[in-house]
N, C-alpha and C. Protein backbone atom coordinates (compact mmCIF):
# COMPACT_ATOMS: atom_id res chain seq x y z
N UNK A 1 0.85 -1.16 0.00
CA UNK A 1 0.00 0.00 0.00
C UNK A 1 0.90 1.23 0.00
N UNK A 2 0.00 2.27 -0.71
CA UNK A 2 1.15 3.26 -0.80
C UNK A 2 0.33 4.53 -0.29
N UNK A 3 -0.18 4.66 0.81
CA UNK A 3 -0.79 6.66 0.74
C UNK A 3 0.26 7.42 0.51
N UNK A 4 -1.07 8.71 0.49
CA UNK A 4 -0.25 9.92 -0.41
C UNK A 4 -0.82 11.00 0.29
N UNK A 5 -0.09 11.85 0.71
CA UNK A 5 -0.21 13.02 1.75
C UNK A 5 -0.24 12.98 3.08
N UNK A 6 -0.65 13.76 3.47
CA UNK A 6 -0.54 13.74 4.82
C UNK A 6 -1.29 13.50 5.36
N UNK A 7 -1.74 12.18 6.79
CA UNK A 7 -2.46 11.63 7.24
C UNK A 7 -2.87 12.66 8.86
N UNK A 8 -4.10 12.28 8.72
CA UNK A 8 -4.35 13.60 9.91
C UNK A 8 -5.89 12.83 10.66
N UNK A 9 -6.29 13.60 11.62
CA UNK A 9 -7.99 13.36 11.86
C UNK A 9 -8.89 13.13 10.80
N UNK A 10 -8.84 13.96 10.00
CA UNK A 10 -10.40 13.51 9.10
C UNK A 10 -10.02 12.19 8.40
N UNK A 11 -9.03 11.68 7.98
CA UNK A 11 -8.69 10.71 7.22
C UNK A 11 -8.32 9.51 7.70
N UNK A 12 -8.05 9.59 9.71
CA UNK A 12 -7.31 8.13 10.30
C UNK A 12 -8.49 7.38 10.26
N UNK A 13 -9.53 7.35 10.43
CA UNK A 13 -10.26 5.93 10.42
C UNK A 13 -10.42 5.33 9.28
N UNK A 14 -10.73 6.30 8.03
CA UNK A 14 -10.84 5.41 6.81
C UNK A 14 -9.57 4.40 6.57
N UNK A 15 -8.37 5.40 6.98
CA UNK A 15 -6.87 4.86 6.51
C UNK A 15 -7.47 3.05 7.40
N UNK A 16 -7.57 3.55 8.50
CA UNK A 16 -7.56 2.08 9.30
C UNK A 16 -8.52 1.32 8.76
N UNK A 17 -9.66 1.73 8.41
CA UNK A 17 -10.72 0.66 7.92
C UNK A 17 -10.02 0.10 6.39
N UNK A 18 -9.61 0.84 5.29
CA UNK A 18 -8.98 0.40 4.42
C UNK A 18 -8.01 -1.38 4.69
N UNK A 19 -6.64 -0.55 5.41
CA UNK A 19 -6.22 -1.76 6.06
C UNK A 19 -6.67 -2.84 6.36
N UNK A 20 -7.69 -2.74 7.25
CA UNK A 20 -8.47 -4.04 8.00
C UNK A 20 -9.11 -4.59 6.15
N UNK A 21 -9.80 -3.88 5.59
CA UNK A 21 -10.71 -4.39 4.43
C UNK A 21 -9.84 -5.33 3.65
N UNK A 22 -8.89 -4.52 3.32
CA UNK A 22 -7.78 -5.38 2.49
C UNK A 22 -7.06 -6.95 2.70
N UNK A 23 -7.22 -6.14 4.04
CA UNK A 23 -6.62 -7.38 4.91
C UNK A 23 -7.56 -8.92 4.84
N UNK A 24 -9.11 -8.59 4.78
CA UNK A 24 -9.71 -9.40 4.93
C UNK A 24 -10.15 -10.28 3.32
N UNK A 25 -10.13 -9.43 2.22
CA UNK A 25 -10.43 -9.86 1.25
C UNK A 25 -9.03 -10.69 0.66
N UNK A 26 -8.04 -9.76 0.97
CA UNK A 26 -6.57 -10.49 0.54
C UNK A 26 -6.12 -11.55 1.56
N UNK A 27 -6.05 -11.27 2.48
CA UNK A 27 -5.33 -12.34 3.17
C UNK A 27 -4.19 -12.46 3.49
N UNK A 28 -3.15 -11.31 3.63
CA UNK A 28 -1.91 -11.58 3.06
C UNK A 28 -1.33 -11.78 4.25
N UNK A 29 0.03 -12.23 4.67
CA UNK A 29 1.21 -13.01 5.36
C UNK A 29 1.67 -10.99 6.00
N UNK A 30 1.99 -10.20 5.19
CA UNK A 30 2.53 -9.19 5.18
C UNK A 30 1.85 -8.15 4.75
N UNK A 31 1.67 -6.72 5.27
CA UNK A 31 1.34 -5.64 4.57
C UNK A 31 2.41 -4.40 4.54
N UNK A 32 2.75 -4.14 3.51
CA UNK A 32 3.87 -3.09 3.50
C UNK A 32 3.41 -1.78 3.40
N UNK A 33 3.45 -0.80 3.91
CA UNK A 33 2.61 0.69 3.88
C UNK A 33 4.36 1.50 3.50
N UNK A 34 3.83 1.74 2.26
CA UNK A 34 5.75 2.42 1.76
C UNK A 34 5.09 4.24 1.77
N UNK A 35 5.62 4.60 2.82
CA UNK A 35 4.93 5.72 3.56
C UNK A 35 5.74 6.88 2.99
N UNK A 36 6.45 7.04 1.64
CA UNK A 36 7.35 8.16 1.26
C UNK A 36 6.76 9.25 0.99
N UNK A 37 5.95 8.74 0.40
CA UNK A 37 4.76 10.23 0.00
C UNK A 37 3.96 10.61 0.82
N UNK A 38 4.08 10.23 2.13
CA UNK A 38 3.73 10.79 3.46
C UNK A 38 4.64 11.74 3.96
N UNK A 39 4.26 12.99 3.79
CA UNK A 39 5.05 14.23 4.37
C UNK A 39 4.99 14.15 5.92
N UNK A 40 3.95 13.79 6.36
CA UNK A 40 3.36 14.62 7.95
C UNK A 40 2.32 13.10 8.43
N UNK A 41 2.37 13.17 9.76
CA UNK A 41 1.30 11.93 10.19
C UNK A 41 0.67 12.81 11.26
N UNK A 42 -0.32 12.96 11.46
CA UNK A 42 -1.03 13.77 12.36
C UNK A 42 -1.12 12.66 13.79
N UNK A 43 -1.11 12.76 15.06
CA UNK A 43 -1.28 11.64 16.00
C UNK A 43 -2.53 11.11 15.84
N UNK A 44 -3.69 11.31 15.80
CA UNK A 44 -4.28 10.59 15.74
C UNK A 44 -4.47 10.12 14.72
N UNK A 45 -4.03 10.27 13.32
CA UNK A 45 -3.71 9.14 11.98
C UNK A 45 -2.93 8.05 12.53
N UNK A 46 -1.70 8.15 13.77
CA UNK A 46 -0.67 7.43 13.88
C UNK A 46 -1.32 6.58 15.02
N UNK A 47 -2.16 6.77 15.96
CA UNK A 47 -2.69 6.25 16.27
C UNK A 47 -3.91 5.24 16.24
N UNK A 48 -4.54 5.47 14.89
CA UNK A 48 -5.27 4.90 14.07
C UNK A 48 -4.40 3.42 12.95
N UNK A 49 -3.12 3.79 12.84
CA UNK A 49 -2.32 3.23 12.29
C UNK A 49 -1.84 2.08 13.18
N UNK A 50 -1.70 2.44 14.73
CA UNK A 50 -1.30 1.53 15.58
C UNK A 50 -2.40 0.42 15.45
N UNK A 51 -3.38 0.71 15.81
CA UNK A 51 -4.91 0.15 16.12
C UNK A 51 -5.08 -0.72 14.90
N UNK A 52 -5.00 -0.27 13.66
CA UNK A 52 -4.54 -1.37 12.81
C UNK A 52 -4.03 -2.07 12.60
N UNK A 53 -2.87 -1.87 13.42
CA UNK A 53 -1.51 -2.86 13.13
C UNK A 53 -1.69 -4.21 14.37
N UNK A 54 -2.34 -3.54 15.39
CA UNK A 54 -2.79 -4.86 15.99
C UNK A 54 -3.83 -6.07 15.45
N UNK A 55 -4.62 -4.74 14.80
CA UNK A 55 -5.88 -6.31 14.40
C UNK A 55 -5.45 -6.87 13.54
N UNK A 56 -4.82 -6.33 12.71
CA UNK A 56 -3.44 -6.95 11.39
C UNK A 56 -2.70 -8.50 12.19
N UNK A 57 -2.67 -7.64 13.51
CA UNK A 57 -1.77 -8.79 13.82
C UNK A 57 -2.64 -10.22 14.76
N UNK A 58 -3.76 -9.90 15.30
CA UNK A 58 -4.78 -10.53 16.18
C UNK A 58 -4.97 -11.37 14.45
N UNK A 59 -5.41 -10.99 13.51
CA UNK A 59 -5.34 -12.18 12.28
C UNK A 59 -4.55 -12.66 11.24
N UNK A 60 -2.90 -12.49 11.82
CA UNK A 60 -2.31 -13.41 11.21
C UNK A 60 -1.08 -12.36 10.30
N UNK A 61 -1.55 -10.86 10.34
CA UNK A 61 -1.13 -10.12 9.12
C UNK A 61 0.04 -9.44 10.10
N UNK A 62 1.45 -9.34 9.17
CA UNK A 62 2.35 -8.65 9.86
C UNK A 62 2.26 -6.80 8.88
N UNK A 63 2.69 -6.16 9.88
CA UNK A 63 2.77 -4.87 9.11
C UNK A 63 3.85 -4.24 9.65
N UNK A 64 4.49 -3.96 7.93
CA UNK A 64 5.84 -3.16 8.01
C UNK A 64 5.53 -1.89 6.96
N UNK A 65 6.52 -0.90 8.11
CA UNK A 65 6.47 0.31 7.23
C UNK A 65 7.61 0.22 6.54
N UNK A 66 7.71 1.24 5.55
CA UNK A 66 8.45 1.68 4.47
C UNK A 66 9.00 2.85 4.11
N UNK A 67 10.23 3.34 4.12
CA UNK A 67 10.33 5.00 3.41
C UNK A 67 9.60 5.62 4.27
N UNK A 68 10.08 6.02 5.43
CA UNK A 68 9.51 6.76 6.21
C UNK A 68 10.38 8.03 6.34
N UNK A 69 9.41 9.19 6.05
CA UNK A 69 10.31 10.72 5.88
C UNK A 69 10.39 11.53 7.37
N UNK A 70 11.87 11.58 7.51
CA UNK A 70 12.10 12.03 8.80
C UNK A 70 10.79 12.48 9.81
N UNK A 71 10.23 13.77 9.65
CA UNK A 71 9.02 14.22 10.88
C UNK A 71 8.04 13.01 10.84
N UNK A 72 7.92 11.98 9.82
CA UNK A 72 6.80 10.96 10.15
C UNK A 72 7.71 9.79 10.95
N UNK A 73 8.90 9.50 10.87
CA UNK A 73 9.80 8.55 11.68
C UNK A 73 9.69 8.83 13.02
N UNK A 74 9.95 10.41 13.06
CA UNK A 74 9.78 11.68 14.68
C UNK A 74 8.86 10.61 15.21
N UNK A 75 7.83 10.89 14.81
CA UNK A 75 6.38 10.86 15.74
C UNK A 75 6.13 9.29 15.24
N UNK A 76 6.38 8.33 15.07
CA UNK A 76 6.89 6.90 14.86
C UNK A 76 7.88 7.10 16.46
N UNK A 77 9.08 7.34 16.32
CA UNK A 77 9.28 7.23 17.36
C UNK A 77 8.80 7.53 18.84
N UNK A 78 8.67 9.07 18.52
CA UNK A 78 7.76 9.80 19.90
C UNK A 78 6.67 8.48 20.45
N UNK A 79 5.79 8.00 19.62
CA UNK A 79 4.75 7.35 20.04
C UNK A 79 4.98 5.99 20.97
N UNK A 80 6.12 5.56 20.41
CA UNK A 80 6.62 3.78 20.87
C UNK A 80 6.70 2.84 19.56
N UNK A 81 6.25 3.22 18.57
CA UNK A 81 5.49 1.98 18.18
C UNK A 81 6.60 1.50 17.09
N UNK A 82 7.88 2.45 17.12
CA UNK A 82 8.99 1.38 16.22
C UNK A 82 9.82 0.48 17.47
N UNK A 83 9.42 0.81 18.34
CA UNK A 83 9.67 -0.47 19.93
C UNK A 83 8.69 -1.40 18.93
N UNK A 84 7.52 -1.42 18.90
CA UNK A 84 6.40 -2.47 18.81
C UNK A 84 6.92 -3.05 17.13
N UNK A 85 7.38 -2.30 16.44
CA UNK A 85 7.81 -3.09 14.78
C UNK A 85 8.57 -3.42 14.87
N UNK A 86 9.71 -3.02 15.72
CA UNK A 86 11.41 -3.60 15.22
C UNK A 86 11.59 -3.16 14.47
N UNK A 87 13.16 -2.83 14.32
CA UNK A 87 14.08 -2.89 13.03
C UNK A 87 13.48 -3.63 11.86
N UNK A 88 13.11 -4.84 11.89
CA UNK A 88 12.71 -6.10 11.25
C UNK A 88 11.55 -5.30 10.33
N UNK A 89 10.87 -4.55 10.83
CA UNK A 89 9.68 -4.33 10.34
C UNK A 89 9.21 -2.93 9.71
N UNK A 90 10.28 -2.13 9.72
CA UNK A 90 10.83 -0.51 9.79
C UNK A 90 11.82 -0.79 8.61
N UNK A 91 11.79 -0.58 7.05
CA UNK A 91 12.84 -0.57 6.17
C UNK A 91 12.70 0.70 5.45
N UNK A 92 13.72 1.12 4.64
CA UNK A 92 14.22 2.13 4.27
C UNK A 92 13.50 2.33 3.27
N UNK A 93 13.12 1.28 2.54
CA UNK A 93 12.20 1.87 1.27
C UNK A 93 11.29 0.53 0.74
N UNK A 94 10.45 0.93 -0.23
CA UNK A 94 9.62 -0.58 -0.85
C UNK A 94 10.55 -1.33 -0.94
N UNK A 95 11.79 -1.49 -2.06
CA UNK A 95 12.48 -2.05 -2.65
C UNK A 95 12.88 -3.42 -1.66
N UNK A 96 13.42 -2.90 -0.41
CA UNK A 96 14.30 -3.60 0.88
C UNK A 96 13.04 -4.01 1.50
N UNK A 97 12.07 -3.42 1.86
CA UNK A 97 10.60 -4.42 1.94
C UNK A 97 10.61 -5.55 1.29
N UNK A 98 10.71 -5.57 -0.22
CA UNK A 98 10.43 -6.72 -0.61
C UNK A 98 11.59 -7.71 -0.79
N UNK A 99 12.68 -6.85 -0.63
CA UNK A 99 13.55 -8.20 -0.48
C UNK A 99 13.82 -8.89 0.48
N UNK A 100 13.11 -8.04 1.86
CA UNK A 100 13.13 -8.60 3.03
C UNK A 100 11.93 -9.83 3.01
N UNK A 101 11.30 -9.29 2.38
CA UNK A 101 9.91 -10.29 2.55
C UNK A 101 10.17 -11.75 1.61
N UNK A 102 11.21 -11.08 0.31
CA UNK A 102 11.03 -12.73 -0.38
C UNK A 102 12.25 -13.43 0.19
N UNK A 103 13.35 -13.09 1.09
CA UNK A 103 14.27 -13.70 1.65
C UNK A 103 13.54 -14.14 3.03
N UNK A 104 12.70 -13.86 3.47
CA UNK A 104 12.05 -14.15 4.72
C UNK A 104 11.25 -15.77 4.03
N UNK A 105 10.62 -15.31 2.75
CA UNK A 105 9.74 -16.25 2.47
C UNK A 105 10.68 -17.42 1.69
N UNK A 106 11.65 -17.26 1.02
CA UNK A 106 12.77 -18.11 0.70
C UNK A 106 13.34 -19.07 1.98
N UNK A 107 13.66 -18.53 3.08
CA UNK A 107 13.84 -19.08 4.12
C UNK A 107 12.86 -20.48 5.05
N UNK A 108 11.42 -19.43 5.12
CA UNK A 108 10.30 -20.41 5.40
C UNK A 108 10.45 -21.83 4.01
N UNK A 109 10.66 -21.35 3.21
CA UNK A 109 10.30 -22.56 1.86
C UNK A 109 11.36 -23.48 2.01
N UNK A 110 12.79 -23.22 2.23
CA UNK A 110 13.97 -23.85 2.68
C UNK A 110 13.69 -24.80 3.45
N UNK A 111 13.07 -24.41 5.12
CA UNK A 111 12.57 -24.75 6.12
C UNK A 111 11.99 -26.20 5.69
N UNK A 112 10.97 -25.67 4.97
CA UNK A 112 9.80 -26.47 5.13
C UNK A 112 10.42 -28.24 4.52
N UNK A 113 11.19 -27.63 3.16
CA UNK A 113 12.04 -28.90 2.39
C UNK A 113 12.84 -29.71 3.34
């Protein structure tokens, strides 16, 4: 997923309901939010973002951010919640997202053989 602008009050619940929707029709292992074209995160967008990232995780879905532009990293940090992602889950851009994700998933497939 990729938003675009700056996330604030009028826009955190849809952002979160989006998430959850996607989540439920797709199904996916991983959701990557490549957050570059996010100038600004308003707290309660970022807090709306948290709240997602749990029910993401209560069904199965991991969520990592992406390209995160310094004042939105700020208040990422200020809040706690790159304690709650890890390093692991916090990458520099889409690109390293996905190579994290198909070396993660290369690994599980290894495993499994």
């Amino acid at each position: 997923m990729r938003p675009e602008g700056r996330l604030f009050f009028l826009n955190a619940d849809y952002v979160k309901e989006q998430i959850i929707t996607l989540e439920r029709q797709y199904q996916p292992r991983v959701v990557v939010w490549d957050m570059s074209a996010v100038p600004d995160i308003e707290y309660s967008a970022l807090q709306a973002l948290i709240e997602g990232e749990k029910i993401l995780a209560k069904l199965g879905t991991s969520l990592w951010l992406a390209g995160l532009n310094p004042g939105v990293l700020e208040m990422v940090r200020r809040a706690g919640f790159d304690e709650r992602l890890g390093s692991e889950r916090m990458l520099f851009n889409a690109h390293a997202a996905i190579e994290r994700y198909q070396a993660q998933k290369s690994t599980l497939l290894g495993d499994a053989q």
